[in-house]
PDB file of N, CA and C in Angstrom:
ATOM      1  N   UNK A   1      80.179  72.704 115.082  1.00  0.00           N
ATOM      2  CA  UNK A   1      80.039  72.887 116.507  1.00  0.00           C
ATOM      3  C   UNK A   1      81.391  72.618 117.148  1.00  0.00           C
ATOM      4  N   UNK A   2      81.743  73.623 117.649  1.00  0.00           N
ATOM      5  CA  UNK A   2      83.187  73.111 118.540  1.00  0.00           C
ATOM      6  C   UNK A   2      82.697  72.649 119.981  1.00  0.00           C
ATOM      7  N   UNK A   3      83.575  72.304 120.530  1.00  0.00           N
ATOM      8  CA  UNK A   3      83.368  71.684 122.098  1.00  0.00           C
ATOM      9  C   UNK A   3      82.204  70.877 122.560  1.00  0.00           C
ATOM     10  N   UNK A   4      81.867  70.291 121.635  1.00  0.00           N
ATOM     11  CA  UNK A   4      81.022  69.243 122.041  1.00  0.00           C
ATOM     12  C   UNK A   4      81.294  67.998 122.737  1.00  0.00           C
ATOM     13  N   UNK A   5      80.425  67.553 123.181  1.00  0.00           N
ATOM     14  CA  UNK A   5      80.579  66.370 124.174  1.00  0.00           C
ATOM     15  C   UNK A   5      81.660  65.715 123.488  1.00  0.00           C
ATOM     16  N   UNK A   6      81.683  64.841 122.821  1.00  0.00           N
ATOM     17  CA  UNK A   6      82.653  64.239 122.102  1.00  0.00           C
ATOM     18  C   UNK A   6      83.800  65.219 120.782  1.00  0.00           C
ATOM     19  N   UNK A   7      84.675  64.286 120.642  1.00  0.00           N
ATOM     20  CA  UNK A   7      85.759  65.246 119.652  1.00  0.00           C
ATOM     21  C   UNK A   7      85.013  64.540 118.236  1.00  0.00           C
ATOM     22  N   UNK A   8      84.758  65.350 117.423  1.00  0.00           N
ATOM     23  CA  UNK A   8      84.439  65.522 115.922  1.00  0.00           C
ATOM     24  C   UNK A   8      83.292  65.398 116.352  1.00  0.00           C
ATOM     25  N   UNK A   9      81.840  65.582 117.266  1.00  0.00           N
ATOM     26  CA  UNK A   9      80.681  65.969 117.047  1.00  0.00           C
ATOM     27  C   UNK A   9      80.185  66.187 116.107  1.00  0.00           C
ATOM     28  N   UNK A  10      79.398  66.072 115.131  1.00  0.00           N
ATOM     29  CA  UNK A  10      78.613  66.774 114.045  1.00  0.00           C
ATOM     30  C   UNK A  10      77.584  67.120 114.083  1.00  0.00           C
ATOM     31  N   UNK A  11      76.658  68.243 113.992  1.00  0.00           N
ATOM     32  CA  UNK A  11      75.486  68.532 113.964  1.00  0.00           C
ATOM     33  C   UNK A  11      75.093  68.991 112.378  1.00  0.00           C
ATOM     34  N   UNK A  12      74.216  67.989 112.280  1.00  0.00           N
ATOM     35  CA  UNK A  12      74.304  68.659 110.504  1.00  0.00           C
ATOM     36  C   UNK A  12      73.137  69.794 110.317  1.00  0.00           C
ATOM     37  N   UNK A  13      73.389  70.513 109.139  1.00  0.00           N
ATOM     38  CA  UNK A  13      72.601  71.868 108.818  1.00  0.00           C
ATOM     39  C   UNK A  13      70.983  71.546 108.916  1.00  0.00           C
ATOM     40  N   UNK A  14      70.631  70.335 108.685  1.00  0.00           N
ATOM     41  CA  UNK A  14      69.642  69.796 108.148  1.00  0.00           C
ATOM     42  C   UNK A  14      69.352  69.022 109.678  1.00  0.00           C
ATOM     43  N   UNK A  15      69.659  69.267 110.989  1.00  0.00           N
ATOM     44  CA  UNK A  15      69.283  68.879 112.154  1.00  0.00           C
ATOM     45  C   UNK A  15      68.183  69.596 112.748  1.00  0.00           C
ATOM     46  N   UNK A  16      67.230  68.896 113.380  1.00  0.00           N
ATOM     47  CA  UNK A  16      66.309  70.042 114.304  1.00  0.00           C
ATOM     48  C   UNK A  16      67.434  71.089 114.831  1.00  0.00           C
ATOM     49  N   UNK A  17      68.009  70.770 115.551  1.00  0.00           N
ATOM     50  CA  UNK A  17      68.532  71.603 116.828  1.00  0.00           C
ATOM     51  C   UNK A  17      69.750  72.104 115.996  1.00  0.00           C
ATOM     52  N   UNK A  18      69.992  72.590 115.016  1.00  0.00           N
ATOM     53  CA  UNK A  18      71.339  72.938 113.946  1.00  0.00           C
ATOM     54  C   UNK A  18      71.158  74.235 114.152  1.00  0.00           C
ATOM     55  N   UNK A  19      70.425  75.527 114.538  1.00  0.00           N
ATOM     56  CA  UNK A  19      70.553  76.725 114.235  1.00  0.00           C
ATOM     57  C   UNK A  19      70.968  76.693 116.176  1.00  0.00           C
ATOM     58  N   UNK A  20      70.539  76.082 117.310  1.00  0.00           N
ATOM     59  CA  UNK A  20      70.817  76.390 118.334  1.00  0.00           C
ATOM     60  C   UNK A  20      72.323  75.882 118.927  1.00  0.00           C
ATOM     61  N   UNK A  21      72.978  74.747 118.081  1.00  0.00           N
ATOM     62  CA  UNK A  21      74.317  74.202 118.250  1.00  0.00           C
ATOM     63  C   UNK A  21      75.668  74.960 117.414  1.00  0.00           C
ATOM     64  N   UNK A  22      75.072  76.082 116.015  1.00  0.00           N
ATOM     65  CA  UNK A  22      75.470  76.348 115.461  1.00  0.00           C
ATOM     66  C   UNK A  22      76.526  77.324 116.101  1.00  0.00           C
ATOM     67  N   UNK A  23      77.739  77.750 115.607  1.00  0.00           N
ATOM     68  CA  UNK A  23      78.869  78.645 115.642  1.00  0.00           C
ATOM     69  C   UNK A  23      78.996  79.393 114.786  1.00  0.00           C
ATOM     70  N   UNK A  24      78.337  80.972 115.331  1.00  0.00           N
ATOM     71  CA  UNK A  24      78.365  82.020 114.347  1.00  0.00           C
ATOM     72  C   UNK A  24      78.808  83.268 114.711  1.00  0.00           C
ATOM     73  N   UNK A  25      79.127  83.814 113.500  1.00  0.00           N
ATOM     74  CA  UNK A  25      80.395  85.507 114.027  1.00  0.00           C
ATOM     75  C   UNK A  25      79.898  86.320 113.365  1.00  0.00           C
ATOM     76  N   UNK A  26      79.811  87.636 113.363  1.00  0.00           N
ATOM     77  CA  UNK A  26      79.309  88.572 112.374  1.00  0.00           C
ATOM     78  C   UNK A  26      80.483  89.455 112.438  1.00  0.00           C
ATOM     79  N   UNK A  27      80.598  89.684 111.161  1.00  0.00           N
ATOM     80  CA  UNK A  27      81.917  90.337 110.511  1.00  0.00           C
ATOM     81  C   UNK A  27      81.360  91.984 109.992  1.00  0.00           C
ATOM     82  N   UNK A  28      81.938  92.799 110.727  1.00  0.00           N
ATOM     83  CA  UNK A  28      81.836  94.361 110.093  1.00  0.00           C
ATOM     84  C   UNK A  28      82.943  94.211 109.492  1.00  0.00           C
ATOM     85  N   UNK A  29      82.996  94.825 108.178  1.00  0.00           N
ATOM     86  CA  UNK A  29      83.925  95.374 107.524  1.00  0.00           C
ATOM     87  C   UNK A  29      84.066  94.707 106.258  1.00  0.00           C
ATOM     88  N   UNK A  30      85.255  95.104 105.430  1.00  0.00           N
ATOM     89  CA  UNK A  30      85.048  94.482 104.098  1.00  0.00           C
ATOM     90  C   UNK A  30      85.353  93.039 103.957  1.00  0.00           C
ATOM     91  N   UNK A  31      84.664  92.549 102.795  1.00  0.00           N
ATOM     92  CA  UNK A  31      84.979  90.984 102.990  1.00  0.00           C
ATOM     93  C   UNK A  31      85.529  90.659 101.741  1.00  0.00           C
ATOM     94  N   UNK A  32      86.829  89.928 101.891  1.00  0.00           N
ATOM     95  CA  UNK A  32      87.424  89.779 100.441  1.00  0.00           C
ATOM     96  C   UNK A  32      87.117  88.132 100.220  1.00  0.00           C
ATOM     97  N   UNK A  33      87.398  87.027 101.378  1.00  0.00           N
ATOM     98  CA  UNK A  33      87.263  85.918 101.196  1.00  0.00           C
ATOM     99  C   UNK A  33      86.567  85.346 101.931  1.00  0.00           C
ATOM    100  N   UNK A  34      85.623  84.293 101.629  1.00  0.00           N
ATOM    101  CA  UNK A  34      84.926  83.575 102.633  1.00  0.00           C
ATOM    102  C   UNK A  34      85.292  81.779 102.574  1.00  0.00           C
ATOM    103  N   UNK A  35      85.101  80.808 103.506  1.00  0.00           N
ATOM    104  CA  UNK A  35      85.523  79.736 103.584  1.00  0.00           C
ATOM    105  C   UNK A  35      84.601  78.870 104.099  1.00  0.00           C
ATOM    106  N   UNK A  36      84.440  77.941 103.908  1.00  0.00           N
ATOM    107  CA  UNK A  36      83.603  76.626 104.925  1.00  0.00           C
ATOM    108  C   UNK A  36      84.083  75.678 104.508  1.00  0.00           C
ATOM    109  N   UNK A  37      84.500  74.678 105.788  1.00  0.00           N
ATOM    110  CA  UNK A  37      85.244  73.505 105.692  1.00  0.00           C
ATOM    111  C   UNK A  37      84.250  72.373 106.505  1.00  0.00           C
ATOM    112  N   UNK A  38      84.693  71.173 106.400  1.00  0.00           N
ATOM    113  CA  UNK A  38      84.112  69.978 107.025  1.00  0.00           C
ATOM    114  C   UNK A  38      85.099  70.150 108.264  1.00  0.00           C
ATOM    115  N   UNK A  39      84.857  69.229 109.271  1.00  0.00           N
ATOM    116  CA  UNK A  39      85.590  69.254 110.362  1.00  0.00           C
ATOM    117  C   UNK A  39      86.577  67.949 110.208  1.00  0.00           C
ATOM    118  N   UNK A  40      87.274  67.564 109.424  1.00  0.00           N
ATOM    119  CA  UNK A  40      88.102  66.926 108.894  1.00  0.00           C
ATOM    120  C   UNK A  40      89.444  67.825 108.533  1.00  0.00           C
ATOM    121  N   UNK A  41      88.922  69.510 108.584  1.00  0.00           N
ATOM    122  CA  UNK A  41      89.791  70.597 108.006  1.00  0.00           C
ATOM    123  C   UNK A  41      90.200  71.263 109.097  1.00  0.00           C
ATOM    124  N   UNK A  42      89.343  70.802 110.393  1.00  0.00           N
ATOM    125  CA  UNK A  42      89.427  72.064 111.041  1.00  0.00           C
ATOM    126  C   UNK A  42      90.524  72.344 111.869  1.00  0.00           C
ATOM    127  N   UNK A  43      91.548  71.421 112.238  1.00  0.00           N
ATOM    128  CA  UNK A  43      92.608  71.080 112.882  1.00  0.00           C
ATOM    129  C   UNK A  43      93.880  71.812 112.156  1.00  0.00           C
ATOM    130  N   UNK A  44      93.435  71.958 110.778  1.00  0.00           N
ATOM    131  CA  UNK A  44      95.033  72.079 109.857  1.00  0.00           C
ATOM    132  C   UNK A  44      94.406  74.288 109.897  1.00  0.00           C
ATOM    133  N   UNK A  45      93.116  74.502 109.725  1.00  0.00           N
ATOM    134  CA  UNK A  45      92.443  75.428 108.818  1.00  0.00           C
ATOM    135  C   UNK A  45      92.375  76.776 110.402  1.00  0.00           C
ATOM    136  N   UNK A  46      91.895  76.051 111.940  1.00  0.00           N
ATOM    137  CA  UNK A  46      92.179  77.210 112.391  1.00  0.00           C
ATOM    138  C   UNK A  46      93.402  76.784 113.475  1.00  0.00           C
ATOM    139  N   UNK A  47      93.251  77.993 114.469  1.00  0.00           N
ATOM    140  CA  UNK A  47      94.191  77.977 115.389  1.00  0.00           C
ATOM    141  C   UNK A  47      93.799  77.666 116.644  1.00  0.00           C
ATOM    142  N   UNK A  48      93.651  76.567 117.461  1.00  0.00           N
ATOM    143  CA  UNK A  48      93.315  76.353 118.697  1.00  0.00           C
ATOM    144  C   UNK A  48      94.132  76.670 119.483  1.00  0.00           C
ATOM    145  N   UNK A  49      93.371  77.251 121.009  1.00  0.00           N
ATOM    146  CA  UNK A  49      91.952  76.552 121.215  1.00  0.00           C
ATOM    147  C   UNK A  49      90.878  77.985 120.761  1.00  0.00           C
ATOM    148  N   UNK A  50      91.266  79.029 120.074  1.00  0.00           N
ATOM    149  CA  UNK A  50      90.329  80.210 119.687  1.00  0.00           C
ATOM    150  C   UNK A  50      89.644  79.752 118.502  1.00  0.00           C
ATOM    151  N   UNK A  51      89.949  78.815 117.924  1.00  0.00           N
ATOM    152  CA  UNK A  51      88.701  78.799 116.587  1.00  0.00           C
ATOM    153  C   UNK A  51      89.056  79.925 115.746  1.00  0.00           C
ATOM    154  N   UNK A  52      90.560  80.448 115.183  1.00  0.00           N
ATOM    155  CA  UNK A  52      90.252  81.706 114.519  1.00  0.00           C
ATOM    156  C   UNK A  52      91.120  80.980 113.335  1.00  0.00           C
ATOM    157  N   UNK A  53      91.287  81.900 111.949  1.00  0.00           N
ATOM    158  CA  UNK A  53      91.665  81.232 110.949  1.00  0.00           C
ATOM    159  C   UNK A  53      93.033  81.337 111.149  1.00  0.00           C
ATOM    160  N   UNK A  54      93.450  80.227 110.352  1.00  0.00           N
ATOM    161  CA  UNK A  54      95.280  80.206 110.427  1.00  0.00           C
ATOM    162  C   UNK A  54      95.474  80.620 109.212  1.00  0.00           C
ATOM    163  N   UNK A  55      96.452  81.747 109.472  1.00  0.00           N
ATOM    164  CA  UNK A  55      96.476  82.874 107.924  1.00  0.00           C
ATOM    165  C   UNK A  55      97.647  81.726 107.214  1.00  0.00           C
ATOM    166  N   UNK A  56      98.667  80.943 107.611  1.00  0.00           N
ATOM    167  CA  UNK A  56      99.161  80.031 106.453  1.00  0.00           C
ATOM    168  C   UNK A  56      98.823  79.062 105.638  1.00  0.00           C
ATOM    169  N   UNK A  57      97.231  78.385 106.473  1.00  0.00           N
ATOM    170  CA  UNK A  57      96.547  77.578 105.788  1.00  0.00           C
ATOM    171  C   UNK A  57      96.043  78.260 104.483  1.00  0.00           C
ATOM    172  N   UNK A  58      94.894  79.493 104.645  1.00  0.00           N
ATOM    173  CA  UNK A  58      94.352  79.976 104.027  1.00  0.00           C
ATOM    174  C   UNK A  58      94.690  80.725 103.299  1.00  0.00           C
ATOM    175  N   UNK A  59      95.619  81.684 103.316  1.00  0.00           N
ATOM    176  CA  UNK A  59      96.368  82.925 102.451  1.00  0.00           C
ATOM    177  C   UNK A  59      96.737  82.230 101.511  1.00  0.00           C
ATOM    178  N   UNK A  60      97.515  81.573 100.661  1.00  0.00           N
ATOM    179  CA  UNK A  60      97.788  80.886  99.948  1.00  0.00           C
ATOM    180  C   UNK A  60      96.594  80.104  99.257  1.00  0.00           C
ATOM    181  N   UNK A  61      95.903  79.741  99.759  1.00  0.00           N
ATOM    182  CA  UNK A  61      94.428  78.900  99.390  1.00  0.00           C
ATOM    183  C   UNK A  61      93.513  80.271  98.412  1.00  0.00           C
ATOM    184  N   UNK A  62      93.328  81.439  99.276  1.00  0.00           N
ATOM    185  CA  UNK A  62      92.623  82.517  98.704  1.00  0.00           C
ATOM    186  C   UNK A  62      93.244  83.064  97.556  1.00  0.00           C
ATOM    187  N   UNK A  63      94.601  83.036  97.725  1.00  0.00           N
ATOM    188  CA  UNK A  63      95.193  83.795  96.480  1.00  0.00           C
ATOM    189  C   UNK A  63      95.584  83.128  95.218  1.00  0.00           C
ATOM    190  N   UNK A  64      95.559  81.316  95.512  1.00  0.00           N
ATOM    191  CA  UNK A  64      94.870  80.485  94.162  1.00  0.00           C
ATOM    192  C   UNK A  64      93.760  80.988  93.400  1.00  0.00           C
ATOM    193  N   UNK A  65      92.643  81.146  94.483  1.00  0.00           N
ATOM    194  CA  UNK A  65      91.662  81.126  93.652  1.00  0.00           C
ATOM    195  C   UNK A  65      91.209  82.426  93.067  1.00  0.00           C
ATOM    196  N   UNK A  66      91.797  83.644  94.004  1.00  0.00           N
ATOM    197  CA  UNK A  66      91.161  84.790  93.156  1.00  0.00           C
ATOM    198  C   UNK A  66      92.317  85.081  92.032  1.00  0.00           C
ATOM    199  N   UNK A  67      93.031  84.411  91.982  1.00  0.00           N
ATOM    200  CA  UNK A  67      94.242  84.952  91.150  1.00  0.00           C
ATOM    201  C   UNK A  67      93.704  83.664  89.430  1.00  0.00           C
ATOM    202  N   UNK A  68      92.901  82.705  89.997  1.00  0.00           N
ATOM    203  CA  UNK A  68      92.457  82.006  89.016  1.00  0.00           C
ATOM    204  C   UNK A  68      91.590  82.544  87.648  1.00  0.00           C
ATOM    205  N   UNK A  69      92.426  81.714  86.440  1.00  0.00           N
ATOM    206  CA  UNK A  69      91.041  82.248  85.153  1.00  0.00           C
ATOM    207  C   UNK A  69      90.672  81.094  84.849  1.00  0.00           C
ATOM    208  N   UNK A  70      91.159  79.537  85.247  1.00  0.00           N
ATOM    209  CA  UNK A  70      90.417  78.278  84.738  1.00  0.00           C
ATOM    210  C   UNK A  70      89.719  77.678  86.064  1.00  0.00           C
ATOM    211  N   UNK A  71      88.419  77.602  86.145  1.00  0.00           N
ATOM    212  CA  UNK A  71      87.847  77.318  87.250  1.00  0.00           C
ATOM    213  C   UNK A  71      88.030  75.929  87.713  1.00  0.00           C
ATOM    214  N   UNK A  72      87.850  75.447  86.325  1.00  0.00           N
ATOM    215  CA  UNK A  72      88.264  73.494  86.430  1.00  0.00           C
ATOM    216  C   UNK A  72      90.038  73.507  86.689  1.00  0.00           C
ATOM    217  N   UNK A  73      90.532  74.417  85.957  1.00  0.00           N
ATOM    218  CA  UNK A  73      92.160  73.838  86.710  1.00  0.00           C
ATOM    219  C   UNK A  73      92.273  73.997  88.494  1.00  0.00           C
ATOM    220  N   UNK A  74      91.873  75.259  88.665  1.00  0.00           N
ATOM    221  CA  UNK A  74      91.806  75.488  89.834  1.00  0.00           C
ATOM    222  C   UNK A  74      91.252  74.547  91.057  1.00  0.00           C
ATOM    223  N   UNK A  75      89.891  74.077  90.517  1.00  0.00           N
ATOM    224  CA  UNK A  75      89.294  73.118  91.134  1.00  0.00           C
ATOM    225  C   UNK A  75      89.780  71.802  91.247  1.00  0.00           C
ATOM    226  N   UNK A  76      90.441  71.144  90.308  1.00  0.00           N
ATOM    227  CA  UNK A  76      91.249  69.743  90.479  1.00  0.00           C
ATOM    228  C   UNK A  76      92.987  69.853  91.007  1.00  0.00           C
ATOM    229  N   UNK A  77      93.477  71.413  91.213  1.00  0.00           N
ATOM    230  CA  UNK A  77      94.052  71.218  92.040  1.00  0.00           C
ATOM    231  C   UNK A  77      94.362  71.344  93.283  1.00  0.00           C
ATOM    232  N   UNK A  78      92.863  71.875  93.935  1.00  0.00           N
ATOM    233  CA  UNK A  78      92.522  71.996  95.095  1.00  0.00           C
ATOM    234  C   UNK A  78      92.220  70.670  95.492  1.00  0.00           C
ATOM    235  N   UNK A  79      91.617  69.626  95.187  1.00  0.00           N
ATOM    236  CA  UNK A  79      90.959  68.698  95.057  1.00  0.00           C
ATOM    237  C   UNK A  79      92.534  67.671  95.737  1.00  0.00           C
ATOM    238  N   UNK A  80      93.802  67.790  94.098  1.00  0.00           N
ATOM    239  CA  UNK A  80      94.324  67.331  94.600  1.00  0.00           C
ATOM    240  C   UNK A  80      95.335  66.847  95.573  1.00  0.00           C
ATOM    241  N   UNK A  81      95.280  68.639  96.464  1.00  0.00           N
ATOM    242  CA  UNK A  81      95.960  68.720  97.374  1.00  0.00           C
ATOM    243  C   UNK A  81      95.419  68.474  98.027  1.00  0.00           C
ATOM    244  N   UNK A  82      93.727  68.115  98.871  1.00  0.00           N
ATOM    245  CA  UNK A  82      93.468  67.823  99.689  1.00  0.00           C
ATOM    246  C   UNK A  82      93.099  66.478 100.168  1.00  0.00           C
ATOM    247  N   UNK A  83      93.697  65.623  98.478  1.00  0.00           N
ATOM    248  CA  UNK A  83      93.929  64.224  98.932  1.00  0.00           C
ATOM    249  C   UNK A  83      95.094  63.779  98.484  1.00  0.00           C
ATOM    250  N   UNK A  84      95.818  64.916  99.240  1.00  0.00           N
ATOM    251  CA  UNK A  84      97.907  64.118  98.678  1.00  0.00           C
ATOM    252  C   UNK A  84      97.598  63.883  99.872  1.00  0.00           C
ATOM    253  N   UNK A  85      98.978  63.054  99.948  1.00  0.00           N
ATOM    254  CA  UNK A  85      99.724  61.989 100.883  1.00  0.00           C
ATOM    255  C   UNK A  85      99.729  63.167 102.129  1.00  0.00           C
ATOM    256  N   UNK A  86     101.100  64.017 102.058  1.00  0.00           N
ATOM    257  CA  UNK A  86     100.874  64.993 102.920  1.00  0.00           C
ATOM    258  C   UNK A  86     100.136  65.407 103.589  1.00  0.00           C
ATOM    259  N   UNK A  87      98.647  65.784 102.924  1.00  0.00           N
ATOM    260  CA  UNK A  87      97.554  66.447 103.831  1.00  0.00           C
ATOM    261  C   UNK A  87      96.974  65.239 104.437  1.00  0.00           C
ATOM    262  N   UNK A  88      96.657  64.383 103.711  1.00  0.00           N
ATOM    263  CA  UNK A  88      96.121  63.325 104.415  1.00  0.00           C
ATOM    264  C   UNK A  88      96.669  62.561 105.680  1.00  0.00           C
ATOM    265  N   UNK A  89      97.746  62.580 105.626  1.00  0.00           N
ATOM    266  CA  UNK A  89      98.616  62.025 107.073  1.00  0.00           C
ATOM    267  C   UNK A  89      98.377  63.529 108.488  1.00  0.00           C
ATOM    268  N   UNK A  90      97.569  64.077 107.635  1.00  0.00           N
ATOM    269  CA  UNK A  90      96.954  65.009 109.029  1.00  0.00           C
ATOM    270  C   UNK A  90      95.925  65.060 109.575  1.00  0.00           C
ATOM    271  N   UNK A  91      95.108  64.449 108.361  1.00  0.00           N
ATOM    272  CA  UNK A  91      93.922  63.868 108.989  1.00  0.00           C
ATOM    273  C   UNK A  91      92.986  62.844 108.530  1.00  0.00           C
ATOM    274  N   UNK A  92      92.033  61.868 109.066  1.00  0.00           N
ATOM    275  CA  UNK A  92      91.480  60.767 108.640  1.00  0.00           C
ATOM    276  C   UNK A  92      90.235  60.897 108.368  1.00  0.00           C
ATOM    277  N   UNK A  93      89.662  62.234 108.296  1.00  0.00           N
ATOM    278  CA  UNK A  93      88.189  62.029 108.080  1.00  0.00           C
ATOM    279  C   UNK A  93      88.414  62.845 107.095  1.00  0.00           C
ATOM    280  N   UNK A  94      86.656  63.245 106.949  1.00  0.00           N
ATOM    281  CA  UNK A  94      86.096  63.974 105.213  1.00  0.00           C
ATOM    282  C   UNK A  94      86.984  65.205 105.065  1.00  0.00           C
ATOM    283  N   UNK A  95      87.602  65.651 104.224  1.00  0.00           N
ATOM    284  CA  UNK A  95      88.338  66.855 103.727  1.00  0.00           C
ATOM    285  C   UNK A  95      87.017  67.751 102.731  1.00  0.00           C
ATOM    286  N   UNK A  96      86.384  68.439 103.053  1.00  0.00           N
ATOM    287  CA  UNK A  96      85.612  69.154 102.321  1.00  0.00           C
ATOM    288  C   UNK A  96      85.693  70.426 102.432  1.00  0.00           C
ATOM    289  N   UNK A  97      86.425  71.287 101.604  1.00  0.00           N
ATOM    290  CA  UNK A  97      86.946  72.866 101.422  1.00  0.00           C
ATOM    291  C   UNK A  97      85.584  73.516 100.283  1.00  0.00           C
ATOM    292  N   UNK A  98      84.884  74.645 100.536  1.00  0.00           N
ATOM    293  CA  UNK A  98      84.613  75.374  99.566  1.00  0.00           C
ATOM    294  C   UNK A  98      85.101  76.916 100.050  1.00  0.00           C
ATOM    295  N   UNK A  99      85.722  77.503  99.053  1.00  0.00           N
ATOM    296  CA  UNK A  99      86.598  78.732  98.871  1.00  0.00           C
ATOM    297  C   UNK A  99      86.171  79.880  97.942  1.00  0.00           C
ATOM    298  N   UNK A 100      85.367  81.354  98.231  1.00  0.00           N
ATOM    299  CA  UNK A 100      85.054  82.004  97.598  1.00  0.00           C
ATOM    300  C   UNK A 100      86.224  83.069  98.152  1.00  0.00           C
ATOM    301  N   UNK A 101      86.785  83.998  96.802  1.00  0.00           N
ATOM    302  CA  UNK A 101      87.606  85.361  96.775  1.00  0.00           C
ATOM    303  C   UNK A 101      87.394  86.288  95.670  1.00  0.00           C
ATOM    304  N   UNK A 102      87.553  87.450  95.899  1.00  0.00           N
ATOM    305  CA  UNK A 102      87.410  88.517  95.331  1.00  0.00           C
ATOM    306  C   UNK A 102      88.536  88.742  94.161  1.00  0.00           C
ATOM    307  N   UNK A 103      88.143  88.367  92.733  1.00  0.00           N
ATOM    308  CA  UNK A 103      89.406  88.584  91.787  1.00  0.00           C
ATOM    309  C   UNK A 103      90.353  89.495  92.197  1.00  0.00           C
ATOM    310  N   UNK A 104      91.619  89.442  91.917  1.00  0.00           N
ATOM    311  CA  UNK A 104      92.471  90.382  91.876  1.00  0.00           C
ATOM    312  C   UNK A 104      92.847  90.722  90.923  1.00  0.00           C
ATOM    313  N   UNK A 105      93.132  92.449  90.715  1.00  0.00           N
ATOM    314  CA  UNK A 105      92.695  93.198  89.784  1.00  0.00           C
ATOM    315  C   UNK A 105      94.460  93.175  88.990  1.00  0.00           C
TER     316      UNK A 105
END
């Protein structure tokens, strides 16, 4: 939920009122990557104040993973970039990234 009464609001999925607080877009066209982050991400992941994705966060993030053939390498070093020093001095709450992409051929 963006713009809620307070800054980092949470409404969880599993709330009564979660489908009426929810923030949703419908996308025509082809879809190569999809993303969902915790709001611990959301500061570094879009571009305020539009809520849209920041192509330097993510471009690089997508082309790890579809460019990946070890799922576990891939996964512990996502893991451990999102608890280096660096990322973490950007933000203090939960870091939770899941990242789906379309292999590249």
């Amino acid at each position: 939920q963006r713009g809620g009464e307070y800054a980092n609001l949470t409404t969880f999925i599993t709330s009564p009122n979660a489908f009426e607080t929810m923030e949703t877009a419908v996308w025509k066209g082809e879809t190569a990557s999809v993303a969902s982050f915790s709001d611990g991400i959301q500061m570094l992941a879009l571009e305020m104040p539009a809520g849209t994705a920041f192509a330097p966060f993510f471009v690089p993030l997508f082309q790890t993973v579809a460019k990946s053939t070890d799922e576990l390498k891939t996964q512990k070093s996502l893991t451990k970039l999102l608890g280096s020093p660096n990322f973490r001095a950007k933000t203090d709450d939960d870091c939770t990234l899941a990242l789906a992409a379309l292999k590249e051929d």
